[in-house]
N, C-alpha and C. Protein backbone atom coordinates (compact mmCIF):
# COMPACT_ATOMS: atom_id res chain seq x y z
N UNK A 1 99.48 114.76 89.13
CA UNK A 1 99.70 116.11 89.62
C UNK A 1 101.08 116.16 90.24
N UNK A 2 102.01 117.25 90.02
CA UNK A 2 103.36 117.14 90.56
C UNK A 2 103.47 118.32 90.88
N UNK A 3 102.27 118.79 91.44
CA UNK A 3 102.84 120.14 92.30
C UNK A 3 103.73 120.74 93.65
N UNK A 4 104.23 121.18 93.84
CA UNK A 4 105.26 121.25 95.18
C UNK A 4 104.76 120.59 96.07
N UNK A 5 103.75 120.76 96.82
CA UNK A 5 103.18 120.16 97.87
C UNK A 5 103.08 118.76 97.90
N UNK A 6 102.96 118.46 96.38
CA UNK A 6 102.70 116.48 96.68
C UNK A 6 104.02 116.15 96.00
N UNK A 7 104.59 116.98 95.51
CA UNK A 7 106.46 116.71 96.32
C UNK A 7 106.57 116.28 96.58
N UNK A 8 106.53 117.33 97.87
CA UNK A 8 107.17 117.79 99.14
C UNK A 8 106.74 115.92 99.53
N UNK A 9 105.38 115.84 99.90
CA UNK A 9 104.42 114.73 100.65
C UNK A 9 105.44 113.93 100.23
N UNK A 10 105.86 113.51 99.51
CA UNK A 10 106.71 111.98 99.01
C UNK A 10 108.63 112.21 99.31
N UNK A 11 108.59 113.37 100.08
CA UNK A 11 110.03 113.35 100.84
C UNK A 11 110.09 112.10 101.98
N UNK A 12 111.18 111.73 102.56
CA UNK A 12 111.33 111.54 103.78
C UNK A 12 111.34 111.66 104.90
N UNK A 13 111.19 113.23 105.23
CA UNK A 13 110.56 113.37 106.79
C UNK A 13 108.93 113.58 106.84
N UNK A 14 108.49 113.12 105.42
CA UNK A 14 107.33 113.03 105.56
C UNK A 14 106.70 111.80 105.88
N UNK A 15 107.20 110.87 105.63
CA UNK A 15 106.93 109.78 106.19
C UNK A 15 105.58 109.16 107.14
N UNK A 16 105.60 109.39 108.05
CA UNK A 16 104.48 109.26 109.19
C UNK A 16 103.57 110.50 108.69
N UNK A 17 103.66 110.67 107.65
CA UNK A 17 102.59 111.58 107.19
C UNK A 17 102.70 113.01 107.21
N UNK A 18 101.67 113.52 107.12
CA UNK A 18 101.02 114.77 106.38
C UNK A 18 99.75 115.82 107.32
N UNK A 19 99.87 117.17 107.71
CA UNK A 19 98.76 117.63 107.55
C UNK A 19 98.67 119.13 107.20
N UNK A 20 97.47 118.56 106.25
CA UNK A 20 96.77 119.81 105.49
C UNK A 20 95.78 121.20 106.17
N UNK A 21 95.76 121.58 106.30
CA UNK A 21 95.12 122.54 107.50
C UNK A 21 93.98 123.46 106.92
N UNK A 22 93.89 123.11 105.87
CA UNK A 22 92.53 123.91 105.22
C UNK A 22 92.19 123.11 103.72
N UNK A 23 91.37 123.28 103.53
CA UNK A 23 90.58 123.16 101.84
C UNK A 23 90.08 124.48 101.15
N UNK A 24 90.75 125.45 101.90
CA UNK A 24 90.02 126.87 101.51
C UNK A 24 91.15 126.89 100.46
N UNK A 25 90.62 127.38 98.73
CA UNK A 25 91.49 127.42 97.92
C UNK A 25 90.47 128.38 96.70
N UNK A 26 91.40 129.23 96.23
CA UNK A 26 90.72 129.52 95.12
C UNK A 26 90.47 129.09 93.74
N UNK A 27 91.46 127.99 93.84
CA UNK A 27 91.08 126.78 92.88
C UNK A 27 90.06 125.84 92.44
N UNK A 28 89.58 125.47 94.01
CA UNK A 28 88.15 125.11 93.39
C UNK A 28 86.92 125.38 94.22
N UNK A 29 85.55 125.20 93.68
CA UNK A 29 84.68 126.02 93.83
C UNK A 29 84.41 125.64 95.26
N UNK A 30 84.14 124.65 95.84
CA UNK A 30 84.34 124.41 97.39
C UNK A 30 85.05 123.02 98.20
N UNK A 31 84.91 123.44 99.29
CA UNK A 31 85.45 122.04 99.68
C UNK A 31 85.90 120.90 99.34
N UNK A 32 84.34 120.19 99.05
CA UNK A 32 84.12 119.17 98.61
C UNK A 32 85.07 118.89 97.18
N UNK A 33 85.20 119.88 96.52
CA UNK A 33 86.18 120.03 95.39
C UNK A 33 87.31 120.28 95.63
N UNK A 34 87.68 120.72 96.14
CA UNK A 34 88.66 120.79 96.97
C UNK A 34 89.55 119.16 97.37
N UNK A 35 88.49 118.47 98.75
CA UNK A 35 88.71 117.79 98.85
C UNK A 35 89.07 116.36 98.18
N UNK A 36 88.11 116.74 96.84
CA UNK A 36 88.63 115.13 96.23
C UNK A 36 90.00 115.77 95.17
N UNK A 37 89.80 116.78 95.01
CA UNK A 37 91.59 117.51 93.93
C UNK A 37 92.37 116.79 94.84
N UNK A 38 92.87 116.68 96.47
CA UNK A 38 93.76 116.48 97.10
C UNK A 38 93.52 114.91 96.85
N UNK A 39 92.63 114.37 97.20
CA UNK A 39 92.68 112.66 97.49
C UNK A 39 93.36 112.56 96.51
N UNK A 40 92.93 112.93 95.14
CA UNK A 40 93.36 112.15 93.79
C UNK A 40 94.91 112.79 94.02
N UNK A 41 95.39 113.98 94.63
CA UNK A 41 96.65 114.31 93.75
C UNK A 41 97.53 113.43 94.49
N UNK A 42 97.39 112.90 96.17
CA UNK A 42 97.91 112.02 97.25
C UNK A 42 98.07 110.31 96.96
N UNK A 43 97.22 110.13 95.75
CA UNK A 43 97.18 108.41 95.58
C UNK A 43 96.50 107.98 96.84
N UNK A 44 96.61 106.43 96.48
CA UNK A 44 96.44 105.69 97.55
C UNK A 44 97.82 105.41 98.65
N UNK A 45 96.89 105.38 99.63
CA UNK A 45 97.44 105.54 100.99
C UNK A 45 96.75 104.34 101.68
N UNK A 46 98.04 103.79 102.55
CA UNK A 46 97.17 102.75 103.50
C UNK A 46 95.96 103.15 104.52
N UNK A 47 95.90 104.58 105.15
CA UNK A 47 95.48 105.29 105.82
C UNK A 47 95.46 106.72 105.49
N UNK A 48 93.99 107.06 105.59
CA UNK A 48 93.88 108.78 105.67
C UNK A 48 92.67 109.25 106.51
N UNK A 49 93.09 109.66 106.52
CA UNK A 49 92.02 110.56 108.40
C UNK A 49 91.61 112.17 107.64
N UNK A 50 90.26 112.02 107.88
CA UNK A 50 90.00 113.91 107.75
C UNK A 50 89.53 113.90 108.94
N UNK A 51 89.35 114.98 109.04
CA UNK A 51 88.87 115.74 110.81
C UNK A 51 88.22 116.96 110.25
N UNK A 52 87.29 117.52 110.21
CA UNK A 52 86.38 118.43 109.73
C UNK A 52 86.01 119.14 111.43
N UNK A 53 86.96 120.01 111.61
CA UNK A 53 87.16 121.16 112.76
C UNK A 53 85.66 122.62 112.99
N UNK A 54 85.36 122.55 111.27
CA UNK A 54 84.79 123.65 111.21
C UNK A 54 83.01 123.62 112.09
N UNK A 55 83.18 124.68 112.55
CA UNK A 55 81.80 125.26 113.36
C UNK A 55 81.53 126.40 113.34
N UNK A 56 80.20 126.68 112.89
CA UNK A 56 79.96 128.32 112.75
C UNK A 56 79.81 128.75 114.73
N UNK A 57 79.60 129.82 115.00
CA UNK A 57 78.74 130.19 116.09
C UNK A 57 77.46 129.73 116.33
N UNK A 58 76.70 130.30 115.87
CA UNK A 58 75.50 129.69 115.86
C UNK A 58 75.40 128.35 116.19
N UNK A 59 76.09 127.18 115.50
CA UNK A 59 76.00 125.82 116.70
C UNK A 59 76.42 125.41 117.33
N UNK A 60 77.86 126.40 118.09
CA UNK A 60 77.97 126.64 119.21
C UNK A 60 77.17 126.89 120.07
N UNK A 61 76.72 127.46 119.70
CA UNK A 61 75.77 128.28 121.08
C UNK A 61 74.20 127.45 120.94
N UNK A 62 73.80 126.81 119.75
CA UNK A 62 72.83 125.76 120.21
C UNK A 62 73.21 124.41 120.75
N UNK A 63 74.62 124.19 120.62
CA UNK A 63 74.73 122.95 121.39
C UNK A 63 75.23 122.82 122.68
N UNK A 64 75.65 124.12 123.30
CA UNK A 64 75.45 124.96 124.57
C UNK A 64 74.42 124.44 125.22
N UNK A 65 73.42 125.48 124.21
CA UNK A 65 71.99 125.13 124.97
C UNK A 65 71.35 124.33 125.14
N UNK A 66 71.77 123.48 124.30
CA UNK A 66 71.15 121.93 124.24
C UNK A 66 71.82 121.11 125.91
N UNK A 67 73.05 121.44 125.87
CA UNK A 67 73.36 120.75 127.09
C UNK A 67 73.16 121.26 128.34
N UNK A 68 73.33 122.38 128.42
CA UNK A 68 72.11 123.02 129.85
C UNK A 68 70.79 122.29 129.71
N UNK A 69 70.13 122.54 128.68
CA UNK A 69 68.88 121.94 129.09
C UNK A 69 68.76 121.05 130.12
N UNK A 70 69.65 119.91 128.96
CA UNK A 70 69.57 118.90 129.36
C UNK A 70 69.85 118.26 130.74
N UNK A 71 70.67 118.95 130.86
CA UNK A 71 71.18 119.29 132.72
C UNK A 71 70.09 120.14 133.81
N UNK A 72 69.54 120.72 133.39
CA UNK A 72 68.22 121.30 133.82
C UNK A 72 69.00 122.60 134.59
N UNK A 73 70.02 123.38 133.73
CA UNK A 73 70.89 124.33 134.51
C UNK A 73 69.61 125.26 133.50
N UNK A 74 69.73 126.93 134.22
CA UNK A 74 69.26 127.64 133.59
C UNK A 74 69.55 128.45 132.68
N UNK A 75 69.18 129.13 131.52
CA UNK A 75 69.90 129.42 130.57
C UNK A 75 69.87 130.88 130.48
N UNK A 76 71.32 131.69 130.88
CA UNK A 76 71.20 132.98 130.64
C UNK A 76 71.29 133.79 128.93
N UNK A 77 70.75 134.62 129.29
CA UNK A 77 70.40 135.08 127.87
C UNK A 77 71.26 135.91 127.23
């Protein structure tokens, strides 16, 4: 793959690396597809780190509640 981006990645102030800030693409059907299009287009690397940021609301707010509980604070509604 020699698209701009994995270029770009093989410049010199890239060096100490790279980051990608989403997998949202209309290229492929999700993530996970997503995610391995990039591994393969990057090669091998001595090191690569994902960090998976994403959280809906909803488990926000149950893992909220989970830790009040657990604290025995009370839980407003």
């Amino acid at each position: 793959m020699s698209s701009p981006e994995m270029i770009r990645v093989k410049l010199s102030d890239c060096y100490r690396g790279v980051v990608f800030d989403s997998l949202e693409t209309l290229f492929a059907r999700n993530a996970a597809a997503a995610l391995l299009c990039l591994l393969k287009a990057i090669g091998t690397r001595e090191h690569i780190y994902v960090i998976n940021m994403a959280q809906d609301y909803a488990a926000m707010k149950a893992q909220e509640k989970a830790k009040k509980e657990q604290e025995g604070k009370p839980i407003p509604s």
